[in-house]
Protein backbone atom coordinates (compact mmCIF):
# COMPACT_ATOMS: atom_id res chain seq x y z
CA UNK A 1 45.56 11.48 -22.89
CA UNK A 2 44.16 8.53 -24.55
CA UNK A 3 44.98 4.52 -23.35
CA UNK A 4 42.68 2.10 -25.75
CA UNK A 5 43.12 -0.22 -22.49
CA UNK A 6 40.33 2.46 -21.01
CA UNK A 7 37.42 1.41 -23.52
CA UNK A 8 34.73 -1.44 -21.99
CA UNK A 9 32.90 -3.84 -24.81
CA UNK A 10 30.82 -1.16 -24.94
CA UNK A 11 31.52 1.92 -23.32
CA UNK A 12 34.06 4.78 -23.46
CA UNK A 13 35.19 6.11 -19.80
CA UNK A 14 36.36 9.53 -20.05
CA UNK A 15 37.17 12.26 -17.31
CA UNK A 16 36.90 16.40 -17.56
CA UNK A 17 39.69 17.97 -14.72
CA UNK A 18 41.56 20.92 -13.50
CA UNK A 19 45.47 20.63 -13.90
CA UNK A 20 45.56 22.00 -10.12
CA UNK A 21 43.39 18.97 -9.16
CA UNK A 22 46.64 16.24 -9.25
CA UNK A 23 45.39 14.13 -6.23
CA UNK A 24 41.46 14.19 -7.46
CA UNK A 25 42.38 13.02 -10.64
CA UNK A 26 44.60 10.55 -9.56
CA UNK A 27 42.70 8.86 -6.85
CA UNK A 28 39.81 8.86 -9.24
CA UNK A 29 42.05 7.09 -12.57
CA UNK A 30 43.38 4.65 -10.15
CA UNK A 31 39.78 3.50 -8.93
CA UNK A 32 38.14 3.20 -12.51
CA UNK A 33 41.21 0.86 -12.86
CA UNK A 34 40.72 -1.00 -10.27
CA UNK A 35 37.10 -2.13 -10.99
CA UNK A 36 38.06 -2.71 -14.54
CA UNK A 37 37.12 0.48 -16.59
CA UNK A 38 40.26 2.29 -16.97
CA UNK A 39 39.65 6.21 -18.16
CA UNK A 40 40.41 6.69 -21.83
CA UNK A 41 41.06 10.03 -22.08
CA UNK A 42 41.37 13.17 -19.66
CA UNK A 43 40.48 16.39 -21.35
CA UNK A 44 42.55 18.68 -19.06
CA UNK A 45 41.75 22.66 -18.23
CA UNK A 46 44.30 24.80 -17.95
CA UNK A 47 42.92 28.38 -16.95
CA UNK A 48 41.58 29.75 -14.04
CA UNK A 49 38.08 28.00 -12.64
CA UNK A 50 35.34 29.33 -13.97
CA UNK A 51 31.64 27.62 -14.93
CA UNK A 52 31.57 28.47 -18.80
CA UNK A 53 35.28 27.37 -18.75
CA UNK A 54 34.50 24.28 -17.34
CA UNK A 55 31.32 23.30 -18.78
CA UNK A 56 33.41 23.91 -22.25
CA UNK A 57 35.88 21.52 -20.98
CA UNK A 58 33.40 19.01 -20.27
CA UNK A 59 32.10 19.40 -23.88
CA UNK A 60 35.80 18.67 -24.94
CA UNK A 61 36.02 15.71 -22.95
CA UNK A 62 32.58 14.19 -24.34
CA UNK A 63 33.41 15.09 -27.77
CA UNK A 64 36.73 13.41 -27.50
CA UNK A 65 35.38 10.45 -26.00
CA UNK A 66 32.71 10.42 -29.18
CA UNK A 67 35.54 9.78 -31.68
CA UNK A 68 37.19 7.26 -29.60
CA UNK A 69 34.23 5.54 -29.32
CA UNK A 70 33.57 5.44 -32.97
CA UNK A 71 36.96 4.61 -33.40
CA UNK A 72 36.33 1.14 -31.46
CA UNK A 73 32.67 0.62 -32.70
CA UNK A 74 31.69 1.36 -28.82
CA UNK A 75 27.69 2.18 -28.56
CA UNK A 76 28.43 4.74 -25.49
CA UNK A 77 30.44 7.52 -23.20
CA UNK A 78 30.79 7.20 -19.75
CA UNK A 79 31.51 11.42 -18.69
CA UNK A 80 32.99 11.88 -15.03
CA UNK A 81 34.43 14.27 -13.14
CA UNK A 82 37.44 14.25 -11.48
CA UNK A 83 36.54 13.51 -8.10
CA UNK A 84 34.49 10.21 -8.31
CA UNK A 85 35.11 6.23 -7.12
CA UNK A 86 33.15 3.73 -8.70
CA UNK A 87 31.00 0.63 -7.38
CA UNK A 88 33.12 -2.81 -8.17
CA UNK A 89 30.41 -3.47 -10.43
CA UNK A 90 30.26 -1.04 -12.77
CA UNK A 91 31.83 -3.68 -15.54
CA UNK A 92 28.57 -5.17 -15.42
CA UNK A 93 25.99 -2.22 -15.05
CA UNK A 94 27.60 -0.90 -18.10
CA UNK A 95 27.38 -3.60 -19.81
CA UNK A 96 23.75 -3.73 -18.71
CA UNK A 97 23.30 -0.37 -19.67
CA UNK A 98 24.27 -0.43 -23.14
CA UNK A 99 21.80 -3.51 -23.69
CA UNK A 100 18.90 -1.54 -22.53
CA UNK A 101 19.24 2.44 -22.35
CA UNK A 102 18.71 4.87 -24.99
CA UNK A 103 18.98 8.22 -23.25
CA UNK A 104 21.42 9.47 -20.87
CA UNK A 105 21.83 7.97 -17.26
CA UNK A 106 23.03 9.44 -13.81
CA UNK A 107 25.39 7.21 -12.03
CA UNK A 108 24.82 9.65 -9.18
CA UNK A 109 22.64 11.70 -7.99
CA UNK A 110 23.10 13.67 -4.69
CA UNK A 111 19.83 15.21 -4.58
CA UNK A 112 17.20 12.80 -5.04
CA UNK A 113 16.31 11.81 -1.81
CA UNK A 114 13.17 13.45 -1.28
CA UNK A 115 9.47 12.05 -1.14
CA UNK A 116 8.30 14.27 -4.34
CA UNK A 117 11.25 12.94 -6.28
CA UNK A 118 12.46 9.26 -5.46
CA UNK A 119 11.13 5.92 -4.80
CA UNK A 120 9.82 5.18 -1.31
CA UNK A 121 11.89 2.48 -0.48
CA UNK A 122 15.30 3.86 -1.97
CA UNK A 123 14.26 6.90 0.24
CA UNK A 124 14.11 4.18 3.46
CA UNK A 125 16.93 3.07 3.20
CA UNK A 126 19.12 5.94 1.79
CA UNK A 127 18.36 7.05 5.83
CA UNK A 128 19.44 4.05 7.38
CA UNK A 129 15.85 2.68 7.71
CA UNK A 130 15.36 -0.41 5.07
CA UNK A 131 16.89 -3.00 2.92
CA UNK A 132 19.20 -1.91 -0.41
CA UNK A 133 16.77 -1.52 -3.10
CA UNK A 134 16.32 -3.76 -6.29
CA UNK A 135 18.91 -3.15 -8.55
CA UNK A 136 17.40 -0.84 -11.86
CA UNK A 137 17.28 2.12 -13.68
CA UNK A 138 14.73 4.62 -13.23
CA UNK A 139 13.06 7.86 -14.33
CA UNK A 140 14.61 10.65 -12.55
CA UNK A 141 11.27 12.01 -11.55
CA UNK A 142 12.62 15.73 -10.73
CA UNK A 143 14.82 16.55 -13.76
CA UNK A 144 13.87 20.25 -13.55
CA UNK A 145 15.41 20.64 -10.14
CA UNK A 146 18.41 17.83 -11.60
CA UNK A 147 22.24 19.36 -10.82
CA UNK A 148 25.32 16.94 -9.93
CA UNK A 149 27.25 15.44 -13.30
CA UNK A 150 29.56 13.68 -11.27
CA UNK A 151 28.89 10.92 -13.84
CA UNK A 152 26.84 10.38 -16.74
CA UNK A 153 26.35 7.77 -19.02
CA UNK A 154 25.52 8.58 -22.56
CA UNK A 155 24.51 6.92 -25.70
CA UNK A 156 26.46 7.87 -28.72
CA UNK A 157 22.92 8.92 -30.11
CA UNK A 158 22.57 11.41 -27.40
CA UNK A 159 26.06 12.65 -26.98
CA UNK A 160 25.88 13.87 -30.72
CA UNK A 161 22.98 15.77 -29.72
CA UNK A 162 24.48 17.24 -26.80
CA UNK A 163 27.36 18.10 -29.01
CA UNK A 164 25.63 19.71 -31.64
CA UNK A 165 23.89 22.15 -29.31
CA UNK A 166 25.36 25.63 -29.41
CA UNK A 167 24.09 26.24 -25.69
CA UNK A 168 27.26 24.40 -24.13
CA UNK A 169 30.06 26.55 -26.48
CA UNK A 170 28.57 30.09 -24.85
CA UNK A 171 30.70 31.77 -22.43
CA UNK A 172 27.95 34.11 -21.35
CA UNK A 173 26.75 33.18 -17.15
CA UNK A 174 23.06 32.35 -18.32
CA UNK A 175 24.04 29.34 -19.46
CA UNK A 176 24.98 28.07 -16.03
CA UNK A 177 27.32 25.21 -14.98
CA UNK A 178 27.67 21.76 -17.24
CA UNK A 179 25.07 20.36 -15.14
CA UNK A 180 22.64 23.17 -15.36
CA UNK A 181 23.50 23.50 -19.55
CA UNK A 182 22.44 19.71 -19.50
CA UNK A 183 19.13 20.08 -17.68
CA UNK A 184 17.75 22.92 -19.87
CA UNK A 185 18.86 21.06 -23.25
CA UNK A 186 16.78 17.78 -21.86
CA UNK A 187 13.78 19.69 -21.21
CA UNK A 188 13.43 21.35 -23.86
CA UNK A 189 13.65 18.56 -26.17
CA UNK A 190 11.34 17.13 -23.96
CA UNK A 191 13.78 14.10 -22.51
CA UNK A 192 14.29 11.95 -19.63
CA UNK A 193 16.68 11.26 -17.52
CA UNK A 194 17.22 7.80 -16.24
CA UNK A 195 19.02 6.95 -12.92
CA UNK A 196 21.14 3.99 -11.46
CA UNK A 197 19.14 2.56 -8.14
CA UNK A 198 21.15 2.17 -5.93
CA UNK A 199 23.96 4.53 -7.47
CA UNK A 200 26.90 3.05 -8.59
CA UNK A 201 29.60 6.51 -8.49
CA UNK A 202 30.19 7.98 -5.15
CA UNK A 203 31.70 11.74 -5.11
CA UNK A 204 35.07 12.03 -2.95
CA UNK A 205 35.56 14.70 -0.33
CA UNK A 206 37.09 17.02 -2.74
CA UNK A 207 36.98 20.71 -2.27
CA UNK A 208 34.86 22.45 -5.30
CA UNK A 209 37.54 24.88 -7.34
CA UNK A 210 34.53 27.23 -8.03
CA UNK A 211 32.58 27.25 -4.90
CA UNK A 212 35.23 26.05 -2.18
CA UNK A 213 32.74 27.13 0.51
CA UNK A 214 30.37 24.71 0.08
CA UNK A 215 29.94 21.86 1.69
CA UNK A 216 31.13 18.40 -0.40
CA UNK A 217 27.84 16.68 -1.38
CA UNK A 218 27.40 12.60 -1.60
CA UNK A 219 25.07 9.99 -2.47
CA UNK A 220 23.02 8.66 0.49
CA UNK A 221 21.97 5.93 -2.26
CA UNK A 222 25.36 4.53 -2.98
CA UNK A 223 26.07 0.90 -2.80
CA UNK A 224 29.68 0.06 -3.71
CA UNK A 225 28.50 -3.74 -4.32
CA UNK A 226 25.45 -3.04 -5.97
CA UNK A 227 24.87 -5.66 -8.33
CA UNK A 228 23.42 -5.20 -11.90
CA UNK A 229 19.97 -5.98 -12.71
CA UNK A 230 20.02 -8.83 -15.67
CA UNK A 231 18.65 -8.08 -18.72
């Protein structure tokens, strides 16, 4: 699937799904819409659930998004899955992002609410106890521990990168999930990940195809009116 009507000034939105995963997708399609950053393409799996299978399809979907992006002189991908809703200001964080990032940046991160890995005052008032947080990016302090690619934001720079690393075509388990194949291809080249504060992508209450016995994670730092910081 590809609508040009999906591509920002600067940024290419594009989503990685299951075909069982109708409603997900849907929902998720309509919302980017709705704030203004329709999806571009969908880079659909058709066999059973299974990590490599998966992280391969998210590959497909990046690479994809690449060309169309190239194909509108856009400086960026926007990767998410199939489950997501956006802040109403996304327009403008991506536009903020592409006048000031060079690596790769979590929208969301469901795990980085801890006093070893995130700001003091994002951790206040991710628990209810504080006011919202400046709006900025920052270094996500504890990549090594890093899962959740609910949505990533990625320089065309860094995509190709991505792309060009063998790692993500395996279909052998060491590899681990999309997420996982991420994290070990950052470290090792010895990159950083930077994160949205407050997030700006919140994860819907969608059962996981792989692992439908675990509980649905979310953001405790989402703000659905975050605005972005100026440049």
């Amino acid at each position: 699937m590809r609508e040009d009507q999906g591509v920002t000034p600067g940024t290419v939105v594009s989503m990685f799904t299951h075909a069982s995963r109708l409603n997900e997708r849907t929902r998720t399609i309509r919302s980017f819409a709705a704030v203004g950053c329709p999806v571009a393409h969908v880079q659909m799996q058709y066999e059973a659930p299974k990590q490599s299978r998966n992280r391969r399809n998210a590959l497909a979907s990046l690479s994809a998004a690449v060309r169309i992006a190239r194909d509108v002189n856009a400086r960026a991908v926007l990767l998410i899955e199939d489950d997501v809703e956006p802040a109403v200001t996304l327009p403008e964080w991506l536009a903020f992002l592409e006048a000031t990032e060079s690596r790769a940046v979590t929208l969301y991160c469901p795990n980085f609410i801890s006093a070893r890995t995130h700001p003091a005052g994002l951790r206040r008032w991710a628990i209810g106890n504080g006011r919202a947080p400046a709006s900025r990016v920052v270094t996500a302090r504890g990549l090594p521990q890093w899962w959740g690619s609910q949505a990533l934001w990625f320089p065309l720079e860094v995509a190709d990168r991505v792309i060009a690393d063998p790692r993500f075509e395996r279909s052998d388990r060491s590899v681990g999930p999309w997420d996982i194949a991420l994290r070990a291809h950052w470290l090792a080249r010895g990159d950083s990940l930077g994160m949205t504060v407050p997030n700006i992508v919140q994860h819907q209450p969608a059962r996981n195809l792989i692992t439908p016995q675990k509980q649905v994670h979310r953001s405790l730092a989402f703000l659905a009116t975050a605005p972005a910081p100026t440049v």
